[in-house]
C-alpha atoms as a PDB file:
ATOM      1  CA  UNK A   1       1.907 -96.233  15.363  1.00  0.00           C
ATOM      2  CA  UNK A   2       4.106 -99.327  14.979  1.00  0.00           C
ATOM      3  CA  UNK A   3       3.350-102.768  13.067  1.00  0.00           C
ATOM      4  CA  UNK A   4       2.602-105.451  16.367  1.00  0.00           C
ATOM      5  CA  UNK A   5       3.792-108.915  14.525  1.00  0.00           C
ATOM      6  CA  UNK A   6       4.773-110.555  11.520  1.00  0.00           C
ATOM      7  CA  UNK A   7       7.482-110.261   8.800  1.00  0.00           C
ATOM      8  CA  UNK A   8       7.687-106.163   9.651  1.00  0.00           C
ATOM      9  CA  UNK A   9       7.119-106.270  13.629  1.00  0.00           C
ATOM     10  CA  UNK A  10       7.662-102.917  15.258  1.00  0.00           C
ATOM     11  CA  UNK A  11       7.979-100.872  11.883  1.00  0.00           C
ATOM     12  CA  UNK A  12       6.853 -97.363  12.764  1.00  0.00           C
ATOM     13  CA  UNK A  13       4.371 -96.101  10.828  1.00  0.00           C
ATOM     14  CA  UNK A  14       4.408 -91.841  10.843  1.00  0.00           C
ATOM     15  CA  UNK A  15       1.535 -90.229   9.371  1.00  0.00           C
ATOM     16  CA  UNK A  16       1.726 -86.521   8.628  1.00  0.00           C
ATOM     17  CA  UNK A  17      -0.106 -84.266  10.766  1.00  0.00           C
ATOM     18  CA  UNK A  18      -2.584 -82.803   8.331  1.00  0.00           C
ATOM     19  CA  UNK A  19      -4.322 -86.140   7.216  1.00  0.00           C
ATOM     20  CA  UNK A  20      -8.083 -86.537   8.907  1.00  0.00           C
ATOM     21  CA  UNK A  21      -7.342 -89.754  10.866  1.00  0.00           C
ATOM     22  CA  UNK A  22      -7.927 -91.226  13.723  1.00  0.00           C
ATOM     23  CA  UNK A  23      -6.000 -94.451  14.109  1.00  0.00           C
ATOM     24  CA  UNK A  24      -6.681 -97.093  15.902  1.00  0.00           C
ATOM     25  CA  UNK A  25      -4.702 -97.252  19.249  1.00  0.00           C
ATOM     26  CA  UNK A  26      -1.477 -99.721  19.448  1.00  0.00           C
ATOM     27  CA  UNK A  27      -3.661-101.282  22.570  1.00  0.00           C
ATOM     28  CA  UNK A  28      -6.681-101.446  20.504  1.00  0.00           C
ATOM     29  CA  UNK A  29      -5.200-103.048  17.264  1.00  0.00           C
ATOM     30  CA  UNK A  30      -2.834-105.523  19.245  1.00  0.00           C
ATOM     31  CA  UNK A  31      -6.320-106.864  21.202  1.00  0.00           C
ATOM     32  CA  UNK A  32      -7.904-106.988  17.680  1.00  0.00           C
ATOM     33  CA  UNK A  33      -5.368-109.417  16.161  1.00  0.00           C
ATOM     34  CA  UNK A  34      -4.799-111.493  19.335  1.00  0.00           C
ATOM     35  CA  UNK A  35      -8.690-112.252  18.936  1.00  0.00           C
ATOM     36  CA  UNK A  36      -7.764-112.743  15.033  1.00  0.00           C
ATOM     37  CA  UNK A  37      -4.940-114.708  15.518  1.00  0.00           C
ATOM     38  CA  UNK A  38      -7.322-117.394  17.767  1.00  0.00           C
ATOM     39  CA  UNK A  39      -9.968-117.715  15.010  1.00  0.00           C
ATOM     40  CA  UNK A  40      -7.888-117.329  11.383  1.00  0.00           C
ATOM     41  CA  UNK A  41      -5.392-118.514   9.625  1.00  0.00           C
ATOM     42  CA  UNK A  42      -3.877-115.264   7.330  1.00  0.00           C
ATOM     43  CA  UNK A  43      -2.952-117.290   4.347  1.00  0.00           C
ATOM     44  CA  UNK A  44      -4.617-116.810   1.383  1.00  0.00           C
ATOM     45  CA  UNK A  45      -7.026-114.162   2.651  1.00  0.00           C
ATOM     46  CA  UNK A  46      -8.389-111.505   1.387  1.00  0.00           C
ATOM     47  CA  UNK A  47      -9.138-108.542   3.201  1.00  0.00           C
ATOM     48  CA  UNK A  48     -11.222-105.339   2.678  1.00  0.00           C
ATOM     49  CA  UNK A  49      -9.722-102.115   4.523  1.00  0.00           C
ATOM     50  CA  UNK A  50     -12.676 -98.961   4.075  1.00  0.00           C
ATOM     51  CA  UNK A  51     -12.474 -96.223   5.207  1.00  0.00           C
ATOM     52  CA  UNK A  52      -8.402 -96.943   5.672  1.00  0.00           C
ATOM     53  CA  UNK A  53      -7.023 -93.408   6.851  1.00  0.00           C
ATOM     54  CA  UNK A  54      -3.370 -94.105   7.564  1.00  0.00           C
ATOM     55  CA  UNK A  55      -3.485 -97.374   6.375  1.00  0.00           C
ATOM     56  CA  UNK A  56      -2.312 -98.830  10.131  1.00  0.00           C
ATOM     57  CA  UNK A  57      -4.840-102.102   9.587  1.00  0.00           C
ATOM     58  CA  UNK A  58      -3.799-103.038   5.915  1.00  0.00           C
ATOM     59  CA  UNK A  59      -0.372-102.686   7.000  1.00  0.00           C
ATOM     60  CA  UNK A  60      -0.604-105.176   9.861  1.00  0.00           C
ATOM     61  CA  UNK A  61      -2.436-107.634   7.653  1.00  0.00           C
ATOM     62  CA  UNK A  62      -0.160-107.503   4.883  1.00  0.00           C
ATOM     63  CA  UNK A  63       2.509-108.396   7.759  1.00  0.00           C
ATOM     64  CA  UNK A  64       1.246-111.509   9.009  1.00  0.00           C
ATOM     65  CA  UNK A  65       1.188-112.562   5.316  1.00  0.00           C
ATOM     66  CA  UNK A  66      -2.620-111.697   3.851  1.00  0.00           C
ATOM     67  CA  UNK A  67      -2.450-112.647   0.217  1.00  0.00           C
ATOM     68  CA  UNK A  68      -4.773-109.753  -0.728  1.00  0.00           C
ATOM     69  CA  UNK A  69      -5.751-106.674   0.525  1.00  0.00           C
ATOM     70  CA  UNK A  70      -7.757-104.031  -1.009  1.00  0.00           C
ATOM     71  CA  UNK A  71      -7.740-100.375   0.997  1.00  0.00           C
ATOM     72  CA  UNK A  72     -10.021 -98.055   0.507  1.00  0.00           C
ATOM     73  CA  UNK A  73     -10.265 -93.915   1.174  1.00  0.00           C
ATOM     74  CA  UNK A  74     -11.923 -90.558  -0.314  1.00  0.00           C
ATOM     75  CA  UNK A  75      -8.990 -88.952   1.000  1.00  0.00           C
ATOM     76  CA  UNK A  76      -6.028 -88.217  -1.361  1.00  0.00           C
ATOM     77  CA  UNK A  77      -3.458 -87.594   1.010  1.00  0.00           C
ATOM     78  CA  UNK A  78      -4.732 -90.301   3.118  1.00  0.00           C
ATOM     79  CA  UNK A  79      -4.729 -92.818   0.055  1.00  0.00           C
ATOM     80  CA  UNK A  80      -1.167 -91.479  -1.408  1.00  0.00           C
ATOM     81  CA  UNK A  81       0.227 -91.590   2.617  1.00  0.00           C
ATOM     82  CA  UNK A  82      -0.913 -95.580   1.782  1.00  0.00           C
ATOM     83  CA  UNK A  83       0.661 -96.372  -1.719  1.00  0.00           C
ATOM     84  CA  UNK A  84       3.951 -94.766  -0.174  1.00  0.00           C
ATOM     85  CA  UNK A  85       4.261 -96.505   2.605  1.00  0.00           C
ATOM     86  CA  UNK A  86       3.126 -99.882   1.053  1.00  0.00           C
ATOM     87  CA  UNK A  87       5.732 -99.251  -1.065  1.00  0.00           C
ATOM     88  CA  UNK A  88       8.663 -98.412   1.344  1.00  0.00           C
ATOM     89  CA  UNK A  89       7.900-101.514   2.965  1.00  0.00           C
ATOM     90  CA  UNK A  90       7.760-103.485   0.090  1.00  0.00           C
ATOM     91  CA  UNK A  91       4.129-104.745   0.318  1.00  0.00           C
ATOM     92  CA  UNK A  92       3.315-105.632  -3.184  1.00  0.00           C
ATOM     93  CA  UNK A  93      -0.205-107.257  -1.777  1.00  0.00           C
ATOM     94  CA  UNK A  94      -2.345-104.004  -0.801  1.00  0.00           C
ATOM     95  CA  UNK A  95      -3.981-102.425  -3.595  1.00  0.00           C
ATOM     96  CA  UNK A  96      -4.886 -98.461  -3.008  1.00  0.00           C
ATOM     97  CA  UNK A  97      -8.187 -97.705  -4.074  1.00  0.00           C
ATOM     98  CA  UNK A  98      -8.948 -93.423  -3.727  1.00  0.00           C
ATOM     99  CA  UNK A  99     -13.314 -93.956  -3.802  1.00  0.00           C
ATOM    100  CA  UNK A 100     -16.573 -93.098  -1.437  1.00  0.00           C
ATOM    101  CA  UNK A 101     -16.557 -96.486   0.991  1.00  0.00           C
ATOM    102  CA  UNK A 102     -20.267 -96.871   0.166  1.00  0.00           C
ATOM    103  CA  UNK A 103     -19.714 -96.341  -3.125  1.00  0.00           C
ATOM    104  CA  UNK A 104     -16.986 -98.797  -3.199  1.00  0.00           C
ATOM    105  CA  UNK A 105     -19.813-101.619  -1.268  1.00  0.00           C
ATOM    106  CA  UNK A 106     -22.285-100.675  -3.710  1.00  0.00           C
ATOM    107  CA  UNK A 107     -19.981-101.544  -7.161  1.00  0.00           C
ATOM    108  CA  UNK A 108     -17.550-103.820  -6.113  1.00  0.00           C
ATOM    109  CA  UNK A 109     -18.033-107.754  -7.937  1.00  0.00           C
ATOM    110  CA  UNK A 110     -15.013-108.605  -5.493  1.00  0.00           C
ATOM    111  CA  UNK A 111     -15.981-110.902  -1.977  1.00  0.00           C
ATOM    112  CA  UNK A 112     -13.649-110.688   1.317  1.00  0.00           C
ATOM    113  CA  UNK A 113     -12.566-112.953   3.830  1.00  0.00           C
ATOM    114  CA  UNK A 114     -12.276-110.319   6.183  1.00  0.00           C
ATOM    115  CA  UNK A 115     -13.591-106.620   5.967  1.00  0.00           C
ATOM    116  CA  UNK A 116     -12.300-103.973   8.904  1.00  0.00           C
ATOM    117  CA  UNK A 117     -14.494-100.618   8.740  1.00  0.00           C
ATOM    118  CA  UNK A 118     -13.541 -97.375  10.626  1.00  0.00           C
ATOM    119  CA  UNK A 119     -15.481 -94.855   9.706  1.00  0.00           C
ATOM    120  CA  UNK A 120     -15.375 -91.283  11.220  1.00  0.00           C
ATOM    121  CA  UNK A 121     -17.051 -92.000  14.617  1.00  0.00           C
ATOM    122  CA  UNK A 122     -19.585 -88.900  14.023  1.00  0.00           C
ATOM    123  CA  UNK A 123     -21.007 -90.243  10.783  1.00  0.00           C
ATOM    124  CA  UNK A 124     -24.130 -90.817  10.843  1.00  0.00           C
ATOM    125  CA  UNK A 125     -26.162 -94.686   9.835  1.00  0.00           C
ATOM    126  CA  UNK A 126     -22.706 -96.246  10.717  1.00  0.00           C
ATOM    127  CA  UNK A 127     -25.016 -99.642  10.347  1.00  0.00           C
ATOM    128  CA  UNK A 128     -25.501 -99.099   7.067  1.00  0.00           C
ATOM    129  CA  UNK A 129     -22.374-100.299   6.379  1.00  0.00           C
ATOM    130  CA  UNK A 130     -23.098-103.795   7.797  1.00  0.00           C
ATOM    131  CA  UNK A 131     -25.932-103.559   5.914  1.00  0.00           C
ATOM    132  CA  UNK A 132     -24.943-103.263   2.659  1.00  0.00           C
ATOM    133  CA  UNK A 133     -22.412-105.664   3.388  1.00  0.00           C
ATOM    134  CA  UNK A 134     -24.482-108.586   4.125  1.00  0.00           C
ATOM    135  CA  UNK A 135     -27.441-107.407   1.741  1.00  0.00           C
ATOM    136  CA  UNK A 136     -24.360-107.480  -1.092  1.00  0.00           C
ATOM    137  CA  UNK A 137     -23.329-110.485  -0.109  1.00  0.00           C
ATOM    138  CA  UNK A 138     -19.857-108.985   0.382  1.00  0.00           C
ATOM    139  CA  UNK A 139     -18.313-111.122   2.902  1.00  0.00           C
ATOM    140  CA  UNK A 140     -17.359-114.788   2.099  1.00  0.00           C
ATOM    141  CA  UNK A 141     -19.227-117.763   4.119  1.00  0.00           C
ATOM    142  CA  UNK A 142     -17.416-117.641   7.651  1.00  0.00           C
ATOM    143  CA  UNK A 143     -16.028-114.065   6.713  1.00  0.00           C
ATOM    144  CA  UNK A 144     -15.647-111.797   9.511  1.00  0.00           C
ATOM    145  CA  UNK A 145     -17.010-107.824   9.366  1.00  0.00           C
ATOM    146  CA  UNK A 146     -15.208-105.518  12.211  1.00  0.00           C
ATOM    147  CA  UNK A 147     -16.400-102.536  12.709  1.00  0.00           C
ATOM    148  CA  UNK A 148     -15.002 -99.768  14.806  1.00  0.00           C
ATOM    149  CA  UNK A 149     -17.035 -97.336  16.502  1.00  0.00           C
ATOM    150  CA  UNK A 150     -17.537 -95.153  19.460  1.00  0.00           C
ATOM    151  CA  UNK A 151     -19.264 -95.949  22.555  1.00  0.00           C
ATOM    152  CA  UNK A 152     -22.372 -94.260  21.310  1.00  0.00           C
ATOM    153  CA  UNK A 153     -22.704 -96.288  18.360  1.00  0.00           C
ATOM    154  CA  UNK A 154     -24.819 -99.715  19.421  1.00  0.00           C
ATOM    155  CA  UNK A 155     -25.025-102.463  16.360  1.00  0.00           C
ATOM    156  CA  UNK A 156     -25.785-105.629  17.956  1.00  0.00           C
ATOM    157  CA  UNK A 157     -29.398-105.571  17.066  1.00  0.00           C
ATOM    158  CA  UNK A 158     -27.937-106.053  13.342  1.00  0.00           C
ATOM    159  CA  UNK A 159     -27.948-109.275  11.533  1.00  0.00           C
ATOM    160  CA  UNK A 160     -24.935-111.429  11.438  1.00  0.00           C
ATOM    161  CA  UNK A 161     -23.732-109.520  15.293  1.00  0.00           C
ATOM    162  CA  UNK A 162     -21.315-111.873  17.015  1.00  0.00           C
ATOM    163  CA  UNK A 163     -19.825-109.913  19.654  1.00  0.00           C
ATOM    164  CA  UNK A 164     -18.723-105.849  20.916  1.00  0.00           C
ATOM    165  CA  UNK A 165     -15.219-105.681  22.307  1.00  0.00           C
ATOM    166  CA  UNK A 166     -14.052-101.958  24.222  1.00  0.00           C
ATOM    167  CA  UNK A 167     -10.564-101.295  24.594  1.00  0.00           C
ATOM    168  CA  UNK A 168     -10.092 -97.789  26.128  1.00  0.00           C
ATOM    169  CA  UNK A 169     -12.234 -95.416  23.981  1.00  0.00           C
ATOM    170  CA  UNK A 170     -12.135 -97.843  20.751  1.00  0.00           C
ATOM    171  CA  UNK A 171     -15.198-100.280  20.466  1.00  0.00           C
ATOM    172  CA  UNK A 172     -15.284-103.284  17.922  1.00  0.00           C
ATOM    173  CA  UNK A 173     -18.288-104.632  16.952  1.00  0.00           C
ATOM    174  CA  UNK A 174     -17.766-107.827  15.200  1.00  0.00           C
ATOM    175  CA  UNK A 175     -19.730-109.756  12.630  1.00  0.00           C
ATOM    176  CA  UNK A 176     -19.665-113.198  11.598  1.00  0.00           C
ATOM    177  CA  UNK A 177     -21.103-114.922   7.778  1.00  0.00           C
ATOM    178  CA  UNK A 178     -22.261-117.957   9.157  1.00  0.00           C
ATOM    179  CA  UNK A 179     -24.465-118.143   6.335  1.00  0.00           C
ATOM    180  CA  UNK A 180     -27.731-119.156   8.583  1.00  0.00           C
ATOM    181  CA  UNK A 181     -29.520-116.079   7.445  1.00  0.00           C
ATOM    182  CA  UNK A 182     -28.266-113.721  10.199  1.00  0.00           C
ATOM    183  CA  UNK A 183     -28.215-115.738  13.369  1.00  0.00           C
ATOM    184  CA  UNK A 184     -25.638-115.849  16.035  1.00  0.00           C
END
């Protein structure tokens, strides 16, 4: 894994082999942001990272200069791998949070500019986590929810859908807070 752009473009990022990741693919993450970097403007954002294994999103948003991002695991190694790393690179800006992700949704009084989900493509009710988004009222007017997902997983019958994006085995499915009640 490397960091695609910003102040810490093509930092490697190496995860020990025992943490129960997945990453998201180089390819995958640098179509992401080149979609991103067409819609948003990183300053002053605040970003939501569940489910944040290795920590390869947060890292790439803290990069391009996100003002606040809040990463969130159940995993211990995966959440001390984080804090580490943050620290080596001198990223002051993500904050490490070791909790359930739908436990996380459920208490959290905090709203995000942009939330990125990867859950562990088995799980099961993988919409649920758009749902409690939007029924929380997570995501700030014009926010955008990603969600990553295999090709099994369909969520554009959900509220709030915008678009699907496949890039090898990786899918996106992306939300927009439009704030018109859930309507493309």
């Amino acid at each position: 894994m490397r960091i695609i752009s910003g102040k810490l473009k093509g930092r490697s990022i190496v995860a020990p082999t025992n943490l129960p990741v997945r990453p998201t693919t180089d390819f995958a993450k640098e179509s992401l942001f080149n979609i991103l970097n067409n819609h948003i403007d990183y300053d002053g954002l605040t970003v939501l990272d569940l489910f944040c294994g290795t920590g390869n999103i947060s890292y790439e948003f803290a990069s391009r200069g996100v003002e606040a991002i809040t990463a969130v695991d159940d995993n211990f190694k995966c959440t001390s791998f984080v804090k580490e790393t943050a620290e080596k690179f001198g990223l002051a800006n993500i904050k490490v949070v070791k909790y359930d992700a739908f436990q996380f949704l459920k208490s959290t009084p905090f709203t995000f500019d942009i939330i990125f989900a990867d859950p562990p493509y088995e799980m099961e009710k993988i919409e649920s986590v758009a749902e409690i988004i939007f029924e929380k009222k997570l995501l700030n007017i014009g926010g955008w929810l990603i969600i990553e997902h295999s090709d099994k997983t369909k969520l554009s019958a959900l509220p709030f859908f915008y678009e699907s994006r496949t890039y090898g085995k990786v899918n996106f499915s992306i939300f927009k807070n439009d704030d018109k009640e859930g309507k493309k």
